[in-house]
C-alpha atoms as a PDB file:
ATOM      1  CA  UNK A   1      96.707  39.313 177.866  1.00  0.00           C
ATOM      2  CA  UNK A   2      97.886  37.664 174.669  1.00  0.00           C
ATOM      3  CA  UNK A   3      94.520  35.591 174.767  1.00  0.00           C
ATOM      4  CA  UNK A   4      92.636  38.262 175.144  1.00  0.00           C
ATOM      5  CA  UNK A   5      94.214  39.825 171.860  1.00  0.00           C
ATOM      6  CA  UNK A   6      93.718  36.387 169.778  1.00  0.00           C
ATOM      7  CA  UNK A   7      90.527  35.970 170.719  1.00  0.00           C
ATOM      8  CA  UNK A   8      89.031  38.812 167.893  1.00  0.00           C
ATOM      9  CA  UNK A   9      91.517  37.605 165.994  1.00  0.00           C
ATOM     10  CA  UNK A  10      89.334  34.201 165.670  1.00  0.00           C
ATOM     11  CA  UNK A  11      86.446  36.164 165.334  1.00  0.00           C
ATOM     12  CA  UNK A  12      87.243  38.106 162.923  1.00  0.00           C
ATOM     13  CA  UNK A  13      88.227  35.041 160.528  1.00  0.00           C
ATOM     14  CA  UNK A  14      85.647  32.576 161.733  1.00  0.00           C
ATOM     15  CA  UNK A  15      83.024  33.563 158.796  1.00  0.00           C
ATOM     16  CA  UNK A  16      85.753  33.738 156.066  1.00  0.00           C
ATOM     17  CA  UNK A  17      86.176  30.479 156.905  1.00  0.00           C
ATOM     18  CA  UNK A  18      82.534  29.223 156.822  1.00  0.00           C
ATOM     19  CA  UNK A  19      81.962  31.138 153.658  1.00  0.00           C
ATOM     20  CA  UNK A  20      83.698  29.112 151.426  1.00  0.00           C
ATOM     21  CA  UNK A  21      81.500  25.638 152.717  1.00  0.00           C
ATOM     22  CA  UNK A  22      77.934  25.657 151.037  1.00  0.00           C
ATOM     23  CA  UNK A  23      74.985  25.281 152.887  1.00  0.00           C
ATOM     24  CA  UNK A  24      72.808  22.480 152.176  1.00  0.00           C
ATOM     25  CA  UNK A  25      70.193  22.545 154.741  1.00  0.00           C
ATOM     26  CA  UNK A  26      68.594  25.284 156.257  1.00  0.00           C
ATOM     27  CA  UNK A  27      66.115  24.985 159.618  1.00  0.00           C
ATOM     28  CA  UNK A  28      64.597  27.579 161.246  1.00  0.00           C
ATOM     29  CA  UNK A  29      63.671  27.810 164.720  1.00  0.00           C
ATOM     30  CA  UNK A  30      60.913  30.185 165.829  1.00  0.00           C
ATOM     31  CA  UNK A  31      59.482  30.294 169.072  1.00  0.00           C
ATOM     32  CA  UNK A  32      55.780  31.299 167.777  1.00  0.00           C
ATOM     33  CA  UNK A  33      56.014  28.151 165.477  1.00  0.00           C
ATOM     34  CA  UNK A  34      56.853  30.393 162.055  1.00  0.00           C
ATOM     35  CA  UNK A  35      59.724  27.912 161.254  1.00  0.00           C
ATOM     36  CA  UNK A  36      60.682  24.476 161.072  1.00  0.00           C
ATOM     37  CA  UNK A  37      60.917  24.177 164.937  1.00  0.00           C
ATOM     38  CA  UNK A  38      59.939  25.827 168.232  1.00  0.00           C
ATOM     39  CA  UNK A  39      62.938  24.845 170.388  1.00  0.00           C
ATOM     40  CA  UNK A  40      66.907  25.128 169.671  1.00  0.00           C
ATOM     41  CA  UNK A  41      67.133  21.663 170.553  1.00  0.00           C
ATOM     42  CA  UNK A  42      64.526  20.095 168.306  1.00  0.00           C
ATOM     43  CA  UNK A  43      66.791  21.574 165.940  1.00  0.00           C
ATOM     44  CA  UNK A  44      69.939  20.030 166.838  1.00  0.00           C
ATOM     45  CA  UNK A  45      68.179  16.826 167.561  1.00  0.00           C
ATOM     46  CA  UNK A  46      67.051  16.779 163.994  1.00  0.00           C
ATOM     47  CA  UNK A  47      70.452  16.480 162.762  1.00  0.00           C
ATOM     48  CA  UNK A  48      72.045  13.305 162.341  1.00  0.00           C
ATOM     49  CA  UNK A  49      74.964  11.943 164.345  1.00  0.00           C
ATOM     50  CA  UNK A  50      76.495  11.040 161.078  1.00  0.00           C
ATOM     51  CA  UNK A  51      75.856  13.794 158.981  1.00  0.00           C
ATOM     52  CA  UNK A  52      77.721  14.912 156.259  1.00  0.00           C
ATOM     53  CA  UNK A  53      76.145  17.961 154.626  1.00  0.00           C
ATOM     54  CA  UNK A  54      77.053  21.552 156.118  1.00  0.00           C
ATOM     55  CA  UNK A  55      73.686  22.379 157.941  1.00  0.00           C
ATOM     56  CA  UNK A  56      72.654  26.113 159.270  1.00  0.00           C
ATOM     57  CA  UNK A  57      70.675  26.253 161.850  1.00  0.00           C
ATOM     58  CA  UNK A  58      69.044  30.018 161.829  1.00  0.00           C
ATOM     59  CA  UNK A  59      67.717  30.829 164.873  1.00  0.00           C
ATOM     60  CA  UNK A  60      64.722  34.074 164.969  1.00  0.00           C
ATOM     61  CA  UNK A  61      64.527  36.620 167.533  1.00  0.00           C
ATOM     62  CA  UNK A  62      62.772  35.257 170.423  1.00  0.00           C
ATOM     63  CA  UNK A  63      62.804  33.965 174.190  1.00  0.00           C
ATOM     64  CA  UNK A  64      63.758  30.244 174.409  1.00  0.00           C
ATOM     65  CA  UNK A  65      63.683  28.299 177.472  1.00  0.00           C
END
């Protein structure tokens, strides 16, 4: 039970925490080829292993497989 109550808890704080990072990269991923990408993981793929810069990954309405 005390999970349960910790878990909204997170999730509640999770985007104050983001909010203060800047983003420095933006990709979008469409599945009728309006953004940078069609899949999620061309996307992910497209970031380095070593990367440094904060990256968001926004991801359009849409049925991925």
């Amino acid at each position: 039970m005390a999970l349960l109550l910790f878990v909204p808890f997170l999730l509640q704080r999770a985007p104050l925490a983001c909010a203060a990072v800047p983003v420095e990269v933006t990709v979008v991923v469409d599945s009728k080829g309006g953004g940078n990408f069609t899949s999620v993981q061309q996307a992910i793929d497209f970031i380095p292993d070593d990367n440094q810069r904060w990256t968001k990954i926004h991801i359009t309405a849409g049925v991925y497989t």
